[in-house]
N, C-alpha and C. Protein backbone atom coordinates (compact mmCIF):
# COMPACT_ATOMS: atom_id res chain seq x y z
N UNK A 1 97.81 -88.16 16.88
CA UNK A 1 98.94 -87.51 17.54
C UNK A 1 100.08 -88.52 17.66
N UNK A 2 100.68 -88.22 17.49
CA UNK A 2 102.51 -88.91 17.29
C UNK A 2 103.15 -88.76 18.66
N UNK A 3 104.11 -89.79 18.90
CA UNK A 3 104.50 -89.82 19.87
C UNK A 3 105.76 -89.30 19.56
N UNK A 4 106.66 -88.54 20.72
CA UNK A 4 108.05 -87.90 20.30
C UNK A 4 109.16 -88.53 21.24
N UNK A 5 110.34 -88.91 21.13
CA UNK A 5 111.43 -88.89 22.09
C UNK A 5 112.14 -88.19 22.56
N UNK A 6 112.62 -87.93 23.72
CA UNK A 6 112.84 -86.66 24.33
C UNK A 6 114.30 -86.69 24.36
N UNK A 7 114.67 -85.42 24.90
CA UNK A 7 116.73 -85.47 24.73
C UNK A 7 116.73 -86.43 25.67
N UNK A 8 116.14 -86.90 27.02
CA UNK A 8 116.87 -87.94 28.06
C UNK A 8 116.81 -89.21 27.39
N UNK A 9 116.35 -89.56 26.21
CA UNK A 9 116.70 -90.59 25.29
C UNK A 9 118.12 -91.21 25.51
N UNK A 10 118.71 -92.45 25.95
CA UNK A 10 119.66 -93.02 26.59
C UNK A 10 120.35 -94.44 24.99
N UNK A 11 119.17 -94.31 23.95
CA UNK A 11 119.54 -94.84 23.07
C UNK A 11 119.89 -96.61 23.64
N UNK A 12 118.78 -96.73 24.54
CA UNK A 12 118.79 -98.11 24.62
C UNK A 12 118.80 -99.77 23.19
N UNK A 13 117.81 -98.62 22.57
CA UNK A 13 117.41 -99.42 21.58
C UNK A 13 115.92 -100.11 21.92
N UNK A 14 115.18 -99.91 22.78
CA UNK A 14 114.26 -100.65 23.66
C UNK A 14 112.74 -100.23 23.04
N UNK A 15 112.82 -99.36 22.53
CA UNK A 15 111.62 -98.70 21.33
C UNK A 15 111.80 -99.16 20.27
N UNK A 16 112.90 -99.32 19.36
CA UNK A 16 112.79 -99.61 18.15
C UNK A 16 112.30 -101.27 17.84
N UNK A 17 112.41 -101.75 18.92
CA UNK A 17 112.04 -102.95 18.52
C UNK A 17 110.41 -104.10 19.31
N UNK A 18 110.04 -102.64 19.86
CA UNK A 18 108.61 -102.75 20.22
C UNK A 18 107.78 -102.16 19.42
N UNK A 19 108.11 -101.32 18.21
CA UNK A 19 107.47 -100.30 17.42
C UNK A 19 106.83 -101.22 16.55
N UNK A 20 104.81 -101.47 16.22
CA UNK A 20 104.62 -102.44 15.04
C UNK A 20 104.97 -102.08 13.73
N UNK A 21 105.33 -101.13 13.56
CA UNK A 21 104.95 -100.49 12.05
C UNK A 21 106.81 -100.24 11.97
N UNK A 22 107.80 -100.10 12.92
CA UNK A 22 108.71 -100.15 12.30
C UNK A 22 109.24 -98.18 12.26
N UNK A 23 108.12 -97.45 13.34
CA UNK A 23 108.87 -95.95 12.78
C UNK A 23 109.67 -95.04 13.45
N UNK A 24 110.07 -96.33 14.45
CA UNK A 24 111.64 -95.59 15.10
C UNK A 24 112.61 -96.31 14.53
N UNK A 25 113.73 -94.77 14.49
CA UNK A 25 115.10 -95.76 13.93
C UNK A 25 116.39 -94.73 14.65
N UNK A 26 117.40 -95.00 14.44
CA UNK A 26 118.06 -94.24 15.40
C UNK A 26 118.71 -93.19 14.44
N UNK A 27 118.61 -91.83 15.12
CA UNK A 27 119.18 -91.09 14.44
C UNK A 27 120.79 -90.17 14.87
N UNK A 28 120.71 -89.38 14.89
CA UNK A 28 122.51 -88.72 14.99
C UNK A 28 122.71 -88.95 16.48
N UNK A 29 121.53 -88.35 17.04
CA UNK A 29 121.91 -88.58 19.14
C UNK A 29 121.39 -89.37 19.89
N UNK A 30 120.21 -89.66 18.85
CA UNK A 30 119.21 -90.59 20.10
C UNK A 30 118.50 -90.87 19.00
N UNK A 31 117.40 -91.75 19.23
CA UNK A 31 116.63 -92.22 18.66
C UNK A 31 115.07 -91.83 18.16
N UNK A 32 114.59 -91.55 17.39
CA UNK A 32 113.63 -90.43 16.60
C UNK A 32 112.15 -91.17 16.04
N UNK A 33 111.20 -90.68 16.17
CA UNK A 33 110.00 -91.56 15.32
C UNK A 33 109.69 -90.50 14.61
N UNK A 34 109.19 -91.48 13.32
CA UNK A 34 108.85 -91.07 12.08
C UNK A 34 107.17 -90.62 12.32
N UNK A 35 106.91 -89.39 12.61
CA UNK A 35 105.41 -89.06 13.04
C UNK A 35 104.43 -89.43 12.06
N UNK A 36 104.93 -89.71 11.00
CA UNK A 36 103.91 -90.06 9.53
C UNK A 36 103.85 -91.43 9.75
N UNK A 37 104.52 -92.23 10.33
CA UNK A 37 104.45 -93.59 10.51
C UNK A 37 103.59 -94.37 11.45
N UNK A 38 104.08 -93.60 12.75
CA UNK A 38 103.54 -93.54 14.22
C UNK A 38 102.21 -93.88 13.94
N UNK A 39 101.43 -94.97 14.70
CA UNK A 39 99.87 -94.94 14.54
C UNK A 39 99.53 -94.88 16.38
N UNK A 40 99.69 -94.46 17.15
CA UNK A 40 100.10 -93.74 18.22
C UNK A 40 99.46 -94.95 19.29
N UNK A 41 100.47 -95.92 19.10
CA UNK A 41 99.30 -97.10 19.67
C UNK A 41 100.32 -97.32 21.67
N UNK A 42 101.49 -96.14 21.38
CA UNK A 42 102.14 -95.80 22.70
C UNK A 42 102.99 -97.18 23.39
N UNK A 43 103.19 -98.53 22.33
CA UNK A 43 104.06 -99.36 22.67
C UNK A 43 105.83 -98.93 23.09
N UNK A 44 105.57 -97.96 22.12
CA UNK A 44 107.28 -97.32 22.99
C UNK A 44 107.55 -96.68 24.14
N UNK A 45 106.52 -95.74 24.42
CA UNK A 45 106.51 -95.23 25.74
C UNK A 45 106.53 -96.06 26.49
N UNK A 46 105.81 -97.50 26.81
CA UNK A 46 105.61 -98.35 27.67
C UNK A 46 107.16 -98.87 27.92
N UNK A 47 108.01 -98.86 27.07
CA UNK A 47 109.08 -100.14 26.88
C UNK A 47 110.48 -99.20 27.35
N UNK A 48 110.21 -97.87 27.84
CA UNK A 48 111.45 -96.83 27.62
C UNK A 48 111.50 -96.99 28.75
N UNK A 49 113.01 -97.45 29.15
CA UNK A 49 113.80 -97.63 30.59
C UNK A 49 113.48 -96.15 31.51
N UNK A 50 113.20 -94.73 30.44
CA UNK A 50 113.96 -93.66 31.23
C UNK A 50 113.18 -92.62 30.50
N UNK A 51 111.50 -93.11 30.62
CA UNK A 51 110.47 -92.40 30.47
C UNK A 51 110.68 -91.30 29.56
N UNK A 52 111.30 -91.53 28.73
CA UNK A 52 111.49 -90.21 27.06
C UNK A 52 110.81 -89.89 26.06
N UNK A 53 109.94 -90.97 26.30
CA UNK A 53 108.68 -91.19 25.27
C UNK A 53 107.37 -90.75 25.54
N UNK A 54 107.00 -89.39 25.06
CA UNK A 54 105.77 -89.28 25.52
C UNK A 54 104.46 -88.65 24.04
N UNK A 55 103.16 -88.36 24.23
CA UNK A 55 102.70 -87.95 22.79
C UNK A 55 103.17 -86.64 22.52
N UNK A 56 103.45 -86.10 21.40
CA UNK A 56 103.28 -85.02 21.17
C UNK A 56 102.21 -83.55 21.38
C-alpha cells in the first residue's frame, strides 16, 4: 500500500528529501508520490510539518 499526500500539503519540501527511493517530486499544487515507487516504509509521513501524509 502506497502512501498518498493530501490537499493540506503546504509544499514544504520536507518529504521529498526523506523519501529512500526518491518517489516524491513536486507536482502542479503540492507535492505527489509515485505509488509504483513508494515501498511504503512511511519516512514521509513521519517528516510532514502538517500531517498530509498518510497510506492509501
Amino acid at each position: 500500500m502506497a502512501y498518498k499526500i493530501s490537499d493540506a500539503c503546504i509544499q514544504c519540501g520536507a518529504c521529498e528529501s526523506t523519501c529512500p527511493v526518491g518517489a516524491i517530486s513536486q507536482g502542479d499544487t503540492q507535492f505527489v508520490i509515485d505509488a509504483g515507487s513508494c515501498i511504503d516504509c512511511g519516512a514521509c509521513a513521519a517528516s510532514c510539518p502538517v500531517s498530509a501524509i498518510s497510506p492509501e
